[in-house]
Protein backbone atom coordinates (compact mmCIF):
# COMPACT_ATOMS: atom_id res chain seq x y z
CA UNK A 1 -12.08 24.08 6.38
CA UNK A 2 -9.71 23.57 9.17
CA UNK A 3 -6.19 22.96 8.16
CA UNK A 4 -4.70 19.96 9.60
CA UNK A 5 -2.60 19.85 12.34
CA UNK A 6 1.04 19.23 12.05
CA UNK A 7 2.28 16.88 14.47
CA UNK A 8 5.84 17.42 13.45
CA UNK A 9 8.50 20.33 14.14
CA UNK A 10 9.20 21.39 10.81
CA UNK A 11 7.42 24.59 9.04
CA UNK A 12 3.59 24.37 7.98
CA UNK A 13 4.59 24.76 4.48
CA UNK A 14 6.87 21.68 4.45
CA UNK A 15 4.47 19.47 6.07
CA UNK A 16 1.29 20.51 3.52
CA UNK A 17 3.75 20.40 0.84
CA UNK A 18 4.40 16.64 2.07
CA UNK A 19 0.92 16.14 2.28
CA UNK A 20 0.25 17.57 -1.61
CA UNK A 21 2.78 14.77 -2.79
CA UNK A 22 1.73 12.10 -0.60
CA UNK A 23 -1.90 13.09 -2.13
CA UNK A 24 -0.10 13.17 -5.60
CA UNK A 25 1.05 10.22 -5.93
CA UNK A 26 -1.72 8.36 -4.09
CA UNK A 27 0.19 7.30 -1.15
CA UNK A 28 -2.27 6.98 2.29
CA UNK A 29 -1.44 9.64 4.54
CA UNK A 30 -3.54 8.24 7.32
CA UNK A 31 -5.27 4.65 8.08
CA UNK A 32 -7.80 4.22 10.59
CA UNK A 33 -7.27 7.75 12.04
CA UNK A 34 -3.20 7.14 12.74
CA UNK A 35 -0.93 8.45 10.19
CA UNK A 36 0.78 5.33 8.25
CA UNK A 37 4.56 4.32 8.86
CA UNK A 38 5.84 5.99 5.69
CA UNK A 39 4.39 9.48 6.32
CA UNK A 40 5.29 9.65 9.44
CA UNK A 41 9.55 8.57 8.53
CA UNK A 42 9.22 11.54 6.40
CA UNK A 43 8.18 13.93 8.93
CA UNK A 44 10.47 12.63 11.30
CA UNK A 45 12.69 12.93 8.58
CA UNK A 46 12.14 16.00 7.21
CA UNK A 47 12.94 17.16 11.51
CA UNK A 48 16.27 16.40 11.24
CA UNK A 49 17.56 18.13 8.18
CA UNK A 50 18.06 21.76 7.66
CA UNK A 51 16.30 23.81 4.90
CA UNK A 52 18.25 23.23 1.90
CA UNK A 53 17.94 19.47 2.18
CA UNK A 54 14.40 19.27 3.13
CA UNK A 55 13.96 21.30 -0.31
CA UNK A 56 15.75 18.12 -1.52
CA UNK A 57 14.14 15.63 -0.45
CA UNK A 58 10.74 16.74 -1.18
CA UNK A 59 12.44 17.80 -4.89
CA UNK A 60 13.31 13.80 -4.92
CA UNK A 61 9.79 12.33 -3.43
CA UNK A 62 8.02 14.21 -6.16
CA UNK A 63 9.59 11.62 -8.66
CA UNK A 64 9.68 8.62 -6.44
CA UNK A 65 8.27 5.30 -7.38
CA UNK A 66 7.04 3.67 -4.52
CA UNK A 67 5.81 0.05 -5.84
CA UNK A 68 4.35 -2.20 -2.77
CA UNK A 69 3.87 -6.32 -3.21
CA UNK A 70 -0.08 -5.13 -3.45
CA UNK A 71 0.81 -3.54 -6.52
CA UNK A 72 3.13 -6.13 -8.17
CA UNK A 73 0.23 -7.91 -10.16
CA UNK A 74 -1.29 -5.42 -11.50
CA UNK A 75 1.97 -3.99 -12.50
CA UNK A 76 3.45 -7.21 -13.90
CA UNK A 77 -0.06 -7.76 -16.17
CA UNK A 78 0.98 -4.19 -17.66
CA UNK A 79 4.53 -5.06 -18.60
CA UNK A 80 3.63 -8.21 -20.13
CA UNK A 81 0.85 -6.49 -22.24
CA UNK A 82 3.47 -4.49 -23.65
CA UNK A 83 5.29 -7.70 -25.36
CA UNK A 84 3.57 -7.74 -29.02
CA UNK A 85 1.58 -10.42 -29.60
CA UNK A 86 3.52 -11.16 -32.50
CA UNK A 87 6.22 -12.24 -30.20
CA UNK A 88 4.11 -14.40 -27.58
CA UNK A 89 2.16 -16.12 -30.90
CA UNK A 90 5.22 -17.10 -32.68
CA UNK A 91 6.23 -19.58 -30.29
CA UNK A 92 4.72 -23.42 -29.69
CA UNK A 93 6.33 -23.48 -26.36
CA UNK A 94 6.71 -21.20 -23.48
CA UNK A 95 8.46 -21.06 -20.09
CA UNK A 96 8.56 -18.05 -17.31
CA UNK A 97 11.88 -18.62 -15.46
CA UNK A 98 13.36 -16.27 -12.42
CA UNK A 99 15.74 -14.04 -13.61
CA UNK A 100 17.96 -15.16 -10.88
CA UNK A 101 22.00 -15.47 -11.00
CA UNK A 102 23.53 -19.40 -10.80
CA UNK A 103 25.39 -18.26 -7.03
CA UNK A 104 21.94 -17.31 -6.04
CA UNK A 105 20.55 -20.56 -6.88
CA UNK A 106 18.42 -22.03 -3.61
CA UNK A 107 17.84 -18.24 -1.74
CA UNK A 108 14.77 -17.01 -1.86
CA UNK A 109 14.51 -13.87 -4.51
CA UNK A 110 12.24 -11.55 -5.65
CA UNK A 111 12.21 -13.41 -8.43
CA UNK A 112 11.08 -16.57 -7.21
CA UNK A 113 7.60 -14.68 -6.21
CA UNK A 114 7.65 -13.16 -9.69
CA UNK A 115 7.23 -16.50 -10.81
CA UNK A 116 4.56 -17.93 -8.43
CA UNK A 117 2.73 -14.32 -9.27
CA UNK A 118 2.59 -14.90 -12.91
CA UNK A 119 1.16 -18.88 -12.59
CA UNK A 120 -1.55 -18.23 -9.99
CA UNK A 121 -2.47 -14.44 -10.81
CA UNK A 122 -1.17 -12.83 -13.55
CA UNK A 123 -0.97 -15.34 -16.79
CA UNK A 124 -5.37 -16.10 -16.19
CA UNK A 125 -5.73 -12.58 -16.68
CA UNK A 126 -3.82 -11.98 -19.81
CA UNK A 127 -5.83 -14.03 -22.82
CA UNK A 128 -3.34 -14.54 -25.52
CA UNK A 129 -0.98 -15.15 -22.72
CA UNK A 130 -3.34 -17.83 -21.33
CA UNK A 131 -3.91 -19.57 -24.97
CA UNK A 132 -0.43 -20.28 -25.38
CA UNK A 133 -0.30 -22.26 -21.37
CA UNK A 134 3.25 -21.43 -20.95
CA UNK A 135 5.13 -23.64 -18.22
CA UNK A 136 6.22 -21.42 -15.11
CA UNK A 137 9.22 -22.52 -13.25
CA UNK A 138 10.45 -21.74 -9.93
CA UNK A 139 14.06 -22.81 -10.81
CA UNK A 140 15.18 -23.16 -14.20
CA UNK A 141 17.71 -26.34 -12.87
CA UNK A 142 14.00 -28.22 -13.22
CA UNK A 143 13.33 -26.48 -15.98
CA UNK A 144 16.48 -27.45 -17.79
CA UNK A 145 16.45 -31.10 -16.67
CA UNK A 146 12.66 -31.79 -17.36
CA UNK A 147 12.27 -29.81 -20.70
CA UNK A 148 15.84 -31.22 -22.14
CA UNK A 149 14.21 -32.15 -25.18
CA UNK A 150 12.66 -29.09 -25.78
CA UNK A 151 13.38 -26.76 -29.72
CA UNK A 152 13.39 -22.92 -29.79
CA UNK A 153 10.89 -21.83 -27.02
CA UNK A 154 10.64 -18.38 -25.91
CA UNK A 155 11.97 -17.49 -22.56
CA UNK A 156 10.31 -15.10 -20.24
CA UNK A 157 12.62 -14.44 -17.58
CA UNK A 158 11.18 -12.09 -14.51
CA UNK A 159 12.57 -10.14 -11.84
CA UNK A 160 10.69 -7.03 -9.91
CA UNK A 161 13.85 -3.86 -10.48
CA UNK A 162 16.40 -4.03 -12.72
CA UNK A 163 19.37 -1.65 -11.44
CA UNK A 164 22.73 -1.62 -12.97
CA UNK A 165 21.72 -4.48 -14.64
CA UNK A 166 24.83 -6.13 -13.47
CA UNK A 167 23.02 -9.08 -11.59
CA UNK A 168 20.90 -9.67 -14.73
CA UNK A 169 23.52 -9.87 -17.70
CA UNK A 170 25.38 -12.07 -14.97
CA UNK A 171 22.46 -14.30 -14.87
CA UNK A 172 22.09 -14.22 -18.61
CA UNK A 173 25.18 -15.21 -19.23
CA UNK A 174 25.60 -17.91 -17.18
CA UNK A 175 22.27 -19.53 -18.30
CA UNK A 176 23.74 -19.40 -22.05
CA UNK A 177 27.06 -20.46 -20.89
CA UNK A 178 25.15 -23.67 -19.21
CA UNK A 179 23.25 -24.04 -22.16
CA UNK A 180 19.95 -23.15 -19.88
CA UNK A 181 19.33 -21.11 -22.89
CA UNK A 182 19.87 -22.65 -26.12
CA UNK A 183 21.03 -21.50 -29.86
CA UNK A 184 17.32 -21.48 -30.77
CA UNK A 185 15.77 -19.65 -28.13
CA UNK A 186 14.51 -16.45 -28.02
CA UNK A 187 14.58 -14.58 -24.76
CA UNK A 188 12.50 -11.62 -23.21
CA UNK A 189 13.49 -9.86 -20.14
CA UNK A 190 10.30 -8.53 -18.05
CA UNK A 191 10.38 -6.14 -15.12
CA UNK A 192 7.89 -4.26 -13.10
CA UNK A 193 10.44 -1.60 -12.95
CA UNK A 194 14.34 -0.73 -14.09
CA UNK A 195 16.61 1.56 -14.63
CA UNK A 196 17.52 3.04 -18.17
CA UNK A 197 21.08 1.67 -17.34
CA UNK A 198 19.97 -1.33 -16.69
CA UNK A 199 18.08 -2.12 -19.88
CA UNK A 200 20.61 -0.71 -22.21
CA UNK A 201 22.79 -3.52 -20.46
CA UNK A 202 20.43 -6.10 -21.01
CA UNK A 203 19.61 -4.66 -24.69
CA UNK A 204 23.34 -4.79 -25.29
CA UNK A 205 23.32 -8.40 -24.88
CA UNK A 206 21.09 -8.90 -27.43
CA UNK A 207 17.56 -9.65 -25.37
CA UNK A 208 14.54 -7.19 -25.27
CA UNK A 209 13.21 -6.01 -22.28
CA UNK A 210 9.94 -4.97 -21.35
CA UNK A 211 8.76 -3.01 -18.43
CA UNK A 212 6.15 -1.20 -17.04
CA UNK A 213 7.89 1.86 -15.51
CA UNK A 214 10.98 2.90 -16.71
CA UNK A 215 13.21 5.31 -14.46
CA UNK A 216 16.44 7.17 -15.14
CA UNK A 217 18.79 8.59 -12.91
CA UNK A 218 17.18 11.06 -10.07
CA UNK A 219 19.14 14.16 -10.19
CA UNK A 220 21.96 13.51 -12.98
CA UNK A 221 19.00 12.88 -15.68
CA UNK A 222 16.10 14.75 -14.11
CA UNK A 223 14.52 17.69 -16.37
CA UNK A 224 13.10 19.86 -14.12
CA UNK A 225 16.30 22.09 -13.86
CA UNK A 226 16.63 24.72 -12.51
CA UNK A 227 13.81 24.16 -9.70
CA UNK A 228 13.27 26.34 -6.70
CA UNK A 229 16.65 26.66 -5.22
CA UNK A 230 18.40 24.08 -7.26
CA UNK A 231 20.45 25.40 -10.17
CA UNK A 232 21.68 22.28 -11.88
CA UNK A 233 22.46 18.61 -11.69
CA UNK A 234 26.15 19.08 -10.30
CA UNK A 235 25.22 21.92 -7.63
CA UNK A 236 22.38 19.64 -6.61
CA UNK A 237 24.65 16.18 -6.02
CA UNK A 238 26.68 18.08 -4.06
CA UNK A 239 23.63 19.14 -1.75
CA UNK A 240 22.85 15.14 -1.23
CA UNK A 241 26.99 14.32 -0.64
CA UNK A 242 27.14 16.64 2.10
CA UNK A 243 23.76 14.29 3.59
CA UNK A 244 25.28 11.20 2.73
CA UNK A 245 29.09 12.47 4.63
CA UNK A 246 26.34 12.97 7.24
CA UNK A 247 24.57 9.32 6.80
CA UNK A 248 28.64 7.66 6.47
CA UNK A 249 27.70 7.08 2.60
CA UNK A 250 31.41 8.98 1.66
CA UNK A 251 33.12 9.54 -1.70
CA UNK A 252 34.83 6.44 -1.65
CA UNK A 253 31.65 4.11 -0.92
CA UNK A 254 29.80 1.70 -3.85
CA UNK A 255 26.62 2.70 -2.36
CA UNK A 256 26.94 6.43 -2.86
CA UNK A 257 23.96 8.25 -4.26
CA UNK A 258 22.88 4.19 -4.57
CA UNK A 259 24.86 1.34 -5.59
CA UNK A 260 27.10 2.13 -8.51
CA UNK A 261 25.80 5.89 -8.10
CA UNK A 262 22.09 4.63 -9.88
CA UNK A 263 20.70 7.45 -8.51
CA UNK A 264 17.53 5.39 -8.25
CA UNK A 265 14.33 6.40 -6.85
CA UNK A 266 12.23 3.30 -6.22
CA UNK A 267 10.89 1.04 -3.46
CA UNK A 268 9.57 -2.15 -4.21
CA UNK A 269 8.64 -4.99 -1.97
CA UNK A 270 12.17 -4.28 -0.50
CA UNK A 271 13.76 -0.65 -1.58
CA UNK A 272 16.98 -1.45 -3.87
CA UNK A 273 20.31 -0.22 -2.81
CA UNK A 274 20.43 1.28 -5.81
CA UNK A 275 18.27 4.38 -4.49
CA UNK A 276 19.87 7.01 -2.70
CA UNK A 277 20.68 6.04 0.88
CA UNK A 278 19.04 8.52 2.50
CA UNK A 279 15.64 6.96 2.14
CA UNK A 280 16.74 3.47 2.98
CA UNK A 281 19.77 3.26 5.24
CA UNK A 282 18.96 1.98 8.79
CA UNK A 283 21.94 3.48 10.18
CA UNK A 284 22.57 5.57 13.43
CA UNK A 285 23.14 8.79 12.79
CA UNK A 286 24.54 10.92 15.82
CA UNK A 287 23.59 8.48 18.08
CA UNK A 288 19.73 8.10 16.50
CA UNK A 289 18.02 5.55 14.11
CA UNK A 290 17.96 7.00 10.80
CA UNK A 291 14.35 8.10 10.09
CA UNK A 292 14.03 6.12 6.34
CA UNK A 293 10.36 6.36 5.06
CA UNK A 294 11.41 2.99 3.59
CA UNK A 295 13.93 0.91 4.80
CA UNK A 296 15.73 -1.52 3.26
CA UNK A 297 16.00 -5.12 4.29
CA UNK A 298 19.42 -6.29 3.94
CA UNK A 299 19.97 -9.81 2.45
């Protein structure tokens, strides 16, 4: 068979190696005949960095999560299936609320589509879901003022990433502080995908969350040390700080190695801030676009 070509100007090995994990994680490499946007940031990427941190960033993509809005409903119908039914049939009432803070109130979130995703595709698919015809709101200020009445319901608030899980015990808090959730309630966090930091926040709080991928931190928790030319965790964040001095992402920023160093390696419908920088950050970089295979949208 003939290999294929490589349109870009790094080695042969890199690029098939890019091609094995593209093919890995089922990512299209090519869509009628052109190669697709993200495959061809990362060669254009993977052209602008020396050796040691192409190595890295093909290390990195090897555990990326890359979870597109096509994939949101699907994923969202597996997270919920992992709430016991126990928990969904002990309950007369229930509502599915954004998991979005009070300051955000009238923005549009991620959240907000989390919502409209669970009423129109998501809840008809899940039968002991269905049964119980829980109420879905868009904003829980109508949810508050029409079900005032209401005794102990359960409470299934939604968001698509949980990071630091800053934003959601923020949100939590603030909804009990407002009595939006009540003495009586029970409450269930649900997330296509967060952060081990994130939940512990969350479960520290007192509410159970439930998610269908969980992801810990990229180099600082990753077991696959030592690997090719990386030793250990420490030798191997100091590889990606001399890329991010490179990128502007310096010691002293919040965003380093991702917002409150997450070390997050997820895109969603928009790629958190809480992955590293490299593959998000729409920056100039001597005098050139930054190359991200997918970049963020700031809000």
């Amino acid at each position: 068979m003939k290999p294929p070509k490589n349109p870009f100007r790094i080695s042969f090995d890199v690029y098939t190696r890019l091609r094995n994990i593209f093919r890995k994680h089922g990512w299209p490499i090519r869509v009628e005949g052109r190669h697709t946007d993200i495959f061809n940031n990362y060669g254009r990427l993977l052209e602008r960095l020396n050796h040691q941190h192409q190595e890295l960033i093909l290390f990195l993509t090897e555990d990326f999560l890359h979870c597109p809005i096509e994939h949101y409903a699907k994923t969202l119908i597996r997270a919920l299936n992992r709430i016991e039914r126990t928990k969904i049939d002990a309950f007369e009432k229930i509502f599915v609320l954004p998991l979005v803070p009070i300051e955000d109130f009238g923005m549009s979130k991620s959240a907000h589509f989390m919502s409209y995703l669970c009423r129109t595709e998501v809840v008809p698919k899940i039968a002991h879901l269905r049964v119980k015809k829980p109420n879905v709101y868009q904003d829980i200020r109508d949810f508050n003022r029409l079900e005032s009445g209401r005794h102990g319901s359960l409470l299934l608030f939604l968001d698509d990433f949980i990071g630091t899980g800053k934003t959601a015990c923020k949100a939590l808090d603030d909804y009990r502080n407002e009595n939006y959730i009540k003495g009586d309630d029970a409450v269930i966090v649900t997330a296509l995908v967060a952060q081990e930091q994130g939940i512990k926040a969350i479960e520290d709080l007192g509410y159970e969350v439930f998610t269908s991928h969980v992801k810990s931190r990229g180099i600082s928790d990753s077991p696959r040390f030592p690997h090719g030319t990386f030793t250990d965790a420490t030798a191997t964040l100091q590889i990606m700080s001399i890329l991010e001095d490179h990128l502007g992402y310096r010691e002293s920023s919040h965003l380093r190695f991702g917002y409150k160093r997450s070390e997050a390696l997820v895109a969603m419908m928009n790629t958190p801030d809480n992955t590293f920088p490299v593959f998000w950050s729409n920056r100039s970089v001597d005098g050139r676009k930054w190359p991200a295979p997918f970049p963020r949208v700031e809000d």
